[in-house]
Protein backbone atom coordinates (compact mmCIF):
# COMPACT_ATOMS: atom_id res chain seq x y z
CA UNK A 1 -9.91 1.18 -11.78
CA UNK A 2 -6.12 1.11 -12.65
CA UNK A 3 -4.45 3.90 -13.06
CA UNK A 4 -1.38 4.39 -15.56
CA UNK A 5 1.31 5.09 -13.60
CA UNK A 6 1.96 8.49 -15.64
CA UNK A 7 -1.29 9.33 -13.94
CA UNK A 8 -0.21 8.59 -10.52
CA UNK A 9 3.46 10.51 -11.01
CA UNK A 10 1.76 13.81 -12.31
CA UNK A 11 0.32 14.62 -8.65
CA UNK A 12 3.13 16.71 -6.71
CA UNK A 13 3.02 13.76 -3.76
CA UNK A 14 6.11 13.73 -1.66
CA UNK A 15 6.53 10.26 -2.03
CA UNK A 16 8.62 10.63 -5.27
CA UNK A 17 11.69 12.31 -3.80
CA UNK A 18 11.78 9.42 -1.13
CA UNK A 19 11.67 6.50 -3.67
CA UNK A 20 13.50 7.41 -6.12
CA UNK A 21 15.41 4.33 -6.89
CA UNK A 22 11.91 1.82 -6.41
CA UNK A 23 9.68 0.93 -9.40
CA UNK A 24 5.60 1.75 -9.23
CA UNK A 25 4.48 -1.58 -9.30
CA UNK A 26 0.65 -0.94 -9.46
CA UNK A 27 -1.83 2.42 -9.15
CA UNK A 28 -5.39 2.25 -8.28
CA UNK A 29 -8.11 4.72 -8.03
CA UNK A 30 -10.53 3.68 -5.45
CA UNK A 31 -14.08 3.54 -5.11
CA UNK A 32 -14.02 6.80 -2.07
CA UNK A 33 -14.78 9.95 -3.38
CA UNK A 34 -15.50 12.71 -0.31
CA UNK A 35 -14.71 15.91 0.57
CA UNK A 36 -11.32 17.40 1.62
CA UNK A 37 -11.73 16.60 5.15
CA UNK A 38 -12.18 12.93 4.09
CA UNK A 39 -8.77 12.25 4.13
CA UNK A 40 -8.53 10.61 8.07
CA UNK A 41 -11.40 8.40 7.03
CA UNK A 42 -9.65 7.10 3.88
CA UNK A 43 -7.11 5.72 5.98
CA UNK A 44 -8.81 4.45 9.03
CA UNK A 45 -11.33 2.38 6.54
CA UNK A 46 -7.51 0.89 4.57
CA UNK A 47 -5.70 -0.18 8.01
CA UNK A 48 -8.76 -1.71 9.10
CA UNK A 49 -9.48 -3.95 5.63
CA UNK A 50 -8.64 -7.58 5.80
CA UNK A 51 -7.59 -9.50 1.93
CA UNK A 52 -7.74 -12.97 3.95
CA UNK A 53 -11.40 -11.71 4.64
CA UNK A 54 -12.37 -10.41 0.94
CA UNK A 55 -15.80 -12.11 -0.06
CA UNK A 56 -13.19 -13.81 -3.36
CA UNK A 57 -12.75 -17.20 -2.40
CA UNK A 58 -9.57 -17.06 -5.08
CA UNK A 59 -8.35 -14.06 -3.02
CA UNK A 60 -8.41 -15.46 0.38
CA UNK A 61 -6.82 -18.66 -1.29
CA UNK A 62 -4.10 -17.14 -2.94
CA UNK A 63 -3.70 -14.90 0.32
CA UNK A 64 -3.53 -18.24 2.46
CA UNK A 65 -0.61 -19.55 -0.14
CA UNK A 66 1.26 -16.89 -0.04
CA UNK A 67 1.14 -17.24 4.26
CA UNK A 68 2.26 -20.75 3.43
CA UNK A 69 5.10 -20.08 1.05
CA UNK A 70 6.24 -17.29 3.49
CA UNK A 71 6.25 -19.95 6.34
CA UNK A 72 8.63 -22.78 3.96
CA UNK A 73 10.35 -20.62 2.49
CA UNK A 74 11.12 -18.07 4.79
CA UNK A 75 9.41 -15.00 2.53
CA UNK A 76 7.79 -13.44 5.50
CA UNK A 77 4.46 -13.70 6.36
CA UNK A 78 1.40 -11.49 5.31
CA UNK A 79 -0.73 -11.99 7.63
CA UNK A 80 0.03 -10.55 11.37
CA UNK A 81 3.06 -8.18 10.41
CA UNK A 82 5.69 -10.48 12.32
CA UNK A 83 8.60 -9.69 9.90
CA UNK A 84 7.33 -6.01 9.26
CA UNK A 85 8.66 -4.39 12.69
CA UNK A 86 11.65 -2.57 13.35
CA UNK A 87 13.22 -5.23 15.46
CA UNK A 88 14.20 -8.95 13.86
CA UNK A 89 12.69 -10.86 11.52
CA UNK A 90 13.26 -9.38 7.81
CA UNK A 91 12.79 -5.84 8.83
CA UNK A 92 16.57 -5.86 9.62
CA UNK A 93 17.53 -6.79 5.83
CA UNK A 94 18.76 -3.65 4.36
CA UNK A 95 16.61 -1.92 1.15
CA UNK A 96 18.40 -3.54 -1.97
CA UNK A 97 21.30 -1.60 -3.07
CA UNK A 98 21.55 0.26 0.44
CA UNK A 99 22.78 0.11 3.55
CA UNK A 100 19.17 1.27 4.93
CA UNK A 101 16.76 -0.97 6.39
CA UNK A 102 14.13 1.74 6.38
CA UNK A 103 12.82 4.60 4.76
CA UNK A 104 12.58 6.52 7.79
CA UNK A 105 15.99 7.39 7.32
CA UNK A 106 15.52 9.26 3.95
CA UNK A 107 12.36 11.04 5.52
CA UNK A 108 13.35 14.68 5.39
CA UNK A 109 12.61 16.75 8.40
CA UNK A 110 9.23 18.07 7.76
CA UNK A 111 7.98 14.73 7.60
CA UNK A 112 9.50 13.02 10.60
CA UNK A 113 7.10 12.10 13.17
CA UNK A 114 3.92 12.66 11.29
CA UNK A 115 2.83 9.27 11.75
CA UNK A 116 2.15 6.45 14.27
CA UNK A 117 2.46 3.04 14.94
CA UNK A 118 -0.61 1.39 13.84
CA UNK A 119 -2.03 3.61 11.19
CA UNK A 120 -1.37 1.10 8.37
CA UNK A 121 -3.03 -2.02 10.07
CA UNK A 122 -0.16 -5.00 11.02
CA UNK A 123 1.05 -5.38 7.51
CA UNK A 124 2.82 -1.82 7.34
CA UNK A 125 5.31 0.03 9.50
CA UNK A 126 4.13 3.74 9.04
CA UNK A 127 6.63 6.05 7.12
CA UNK A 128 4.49 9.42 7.08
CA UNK A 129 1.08 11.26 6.74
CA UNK A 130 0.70 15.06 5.26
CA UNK A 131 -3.32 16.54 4.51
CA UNK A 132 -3.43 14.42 1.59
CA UNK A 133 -1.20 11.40 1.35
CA UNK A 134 0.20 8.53 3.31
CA UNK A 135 2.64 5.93 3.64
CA UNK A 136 4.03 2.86 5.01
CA UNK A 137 6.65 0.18 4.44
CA UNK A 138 6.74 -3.70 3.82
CA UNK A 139 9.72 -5.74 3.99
CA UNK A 140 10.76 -9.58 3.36
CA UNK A 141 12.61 -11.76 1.19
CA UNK A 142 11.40 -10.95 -1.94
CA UNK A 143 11.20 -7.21 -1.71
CA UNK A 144 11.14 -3.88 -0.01
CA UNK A 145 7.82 -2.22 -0.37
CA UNK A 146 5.55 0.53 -0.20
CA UNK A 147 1.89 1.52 0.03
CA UNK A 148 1.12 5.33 -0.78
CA UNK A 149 -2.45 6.41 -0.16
CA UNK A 150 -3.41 9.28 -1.84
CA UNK A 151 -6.69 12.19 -1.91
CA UNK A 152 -6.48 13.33 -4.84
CA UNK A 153 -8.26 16.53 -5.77
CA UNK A 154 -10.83 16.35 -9.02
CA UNK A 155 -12.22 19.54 -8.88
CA UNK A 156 -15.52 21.42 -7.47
CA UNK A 157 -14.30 20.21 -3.74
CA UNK A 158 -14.53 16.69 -4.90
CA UNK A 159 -11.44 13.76 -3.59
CA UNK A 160 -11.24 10.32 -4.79
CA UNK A 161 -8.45 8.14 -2.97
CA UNK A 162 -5.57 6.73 -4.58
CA UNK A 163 -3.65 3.87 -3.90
CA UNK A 164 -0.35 3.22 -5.35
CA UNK A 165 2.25 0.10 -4.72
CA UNK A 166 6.00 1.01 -5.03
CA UNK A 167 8.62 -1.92 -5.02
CA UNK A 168 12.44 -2.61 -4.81
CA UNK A 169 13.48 -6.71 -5.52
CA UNK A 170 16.00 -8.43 -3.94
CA UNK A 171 17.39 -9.99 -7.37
CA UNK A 172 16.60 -11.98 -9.22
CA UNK A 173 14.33 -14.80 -7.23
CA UNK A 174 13.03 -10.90 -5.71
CA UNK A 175 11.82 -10.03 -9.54
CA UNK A 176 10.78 -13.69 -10.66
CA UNK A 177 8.42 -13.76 -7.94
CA UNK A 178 6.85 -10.14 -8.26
CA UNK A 179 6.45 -10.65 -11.96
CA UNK A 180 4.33 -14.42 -11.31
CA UNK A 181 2.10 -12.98 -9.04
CA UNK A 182 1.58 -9.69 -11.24
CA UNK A 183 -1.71 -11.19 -13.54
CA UNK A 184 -3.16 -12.54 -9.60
CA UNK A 185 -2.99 -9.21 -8.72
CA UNK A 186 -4.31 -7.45 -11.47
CA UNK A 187 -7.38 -10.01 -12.43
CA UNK A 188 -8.36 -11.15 -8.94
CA UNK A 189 -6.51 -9.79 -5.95
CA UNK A 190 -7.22 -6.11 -6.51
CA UNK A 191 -10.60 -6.37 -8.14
CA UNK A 192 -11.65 -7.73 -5.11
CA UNK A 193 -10.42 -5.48 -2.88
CA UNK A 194 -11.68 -2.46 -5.01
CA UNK A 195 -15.39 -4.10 -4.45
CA UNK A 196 -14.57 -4.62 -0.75
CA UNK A 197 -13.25 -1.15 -0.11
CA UNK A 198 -16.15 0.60 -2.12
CA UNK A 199 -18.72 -1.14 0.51
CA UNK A 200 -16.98 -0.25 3.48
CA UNK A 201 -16.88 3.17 2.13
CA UNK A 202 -20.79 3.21 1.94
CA UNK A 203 -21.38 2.13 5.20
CA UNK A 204 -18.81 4.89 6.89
CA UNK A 205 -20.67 8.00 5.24
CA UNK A 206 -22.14 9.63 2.34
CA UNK A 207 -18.79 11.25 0.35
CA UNK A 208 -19.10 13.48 -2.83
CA UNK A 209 -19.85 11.32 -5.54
CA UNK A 210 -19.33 12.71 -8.71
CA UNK A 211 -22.32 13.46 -11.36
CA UNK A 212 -23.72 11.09 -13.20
């Protein structure tokens, strides 16, 4: 299910005091409850989930035009992470408003090197990893993003994962497009992967479910 974004900012992750300046686009809480040492799993079964292979045929379809409007109009792609790397492509455009073209560079020192290459599938460049939350980057045309993966403690040794999507436009074509592909998001895109990433979770192990 959603979750409102006061929600999401209540939780003491670290990812607030490296995005200060990016809006929180969307926050999810995900169908993975488990116990605290459930966190590795969490993010194994995200890097290795597929959207162009969700059982929605309006998910795949929307995910296949937005590989084909990255392709004309030179958006960046979504599919194998061509544009996400540090080298070329639109991973050299700078974060809007900065001179940075990652946030590596804000990481502070605790959290450098906590990560590797890899750990986000080939969509995200890895930013960092602590017990309980994650990171990685996304850049192109449109936008600079973010994915934060969260374990969130709800009591009695119980976890449920979080997911949260932070953003930074470039302008105004950056903002137009964001905001026309919010309600594709929101009714289809994410609804599917919710029911996709609950299944997975199934078939990886039991978890802590709470009580009915």
């Amino acid at each position: 299910m959603r979750l409102a974004n006061a929600a999401h900012e209540s939780r003491p992750w670290r990812i607030g005091e490296i995005v200060p300046d990016f809006r929180l686009e969307d926050a999810w809480a995900l169908p993975a409850w488990g116990g605290e040492e459930d966190f590795p799993r969490l993010l194994a079964l995200a890097a290795s989930l597929d959207p162009s292979e969700a059982d929605s045929r309006a998910t795949r379809f929307l995910w296949e035009l937005r590989d084909r409007l990255g392709r004309w109009f030179g958006l960046g792609r979504t599919r194998d992470g061509s544009d996400t790397g540090r080298a070329g492509g639109t991973a050299d455009l700078p974060i809007p408003g900065t001179e940075e073209t990652s946030l590596a560079e804000r990481l502070p020192e605790d959290l450098r090197g906590t990560t590797a290459a890899g750990e986000f599938g080939k969509l995200f460049t890895p930013l960092y990893r602590t017990g309980q939350e994650a990171t990685g980057e996304i850049s192109n045309r449109t936008m600079h993003g973010v994915l934060h993966l969260g374990w969130a403690e709800r009591g009695e040794g119980r976890y449920q994962g979080e997911m949260a999507i932070y953003v930074k436009s470039r302008g105004a074509f950056g903002s137009a497009y964001m905001a026309s592909i919010r309600p594709f998001r929101h009714l289809i895109v994410y609804p599917a992967l919710m029911r996709q990433f609950g299944r997975a979770w199934e078939s990886t192990g039991p978890g802590k479910r709470p009580a009915q």
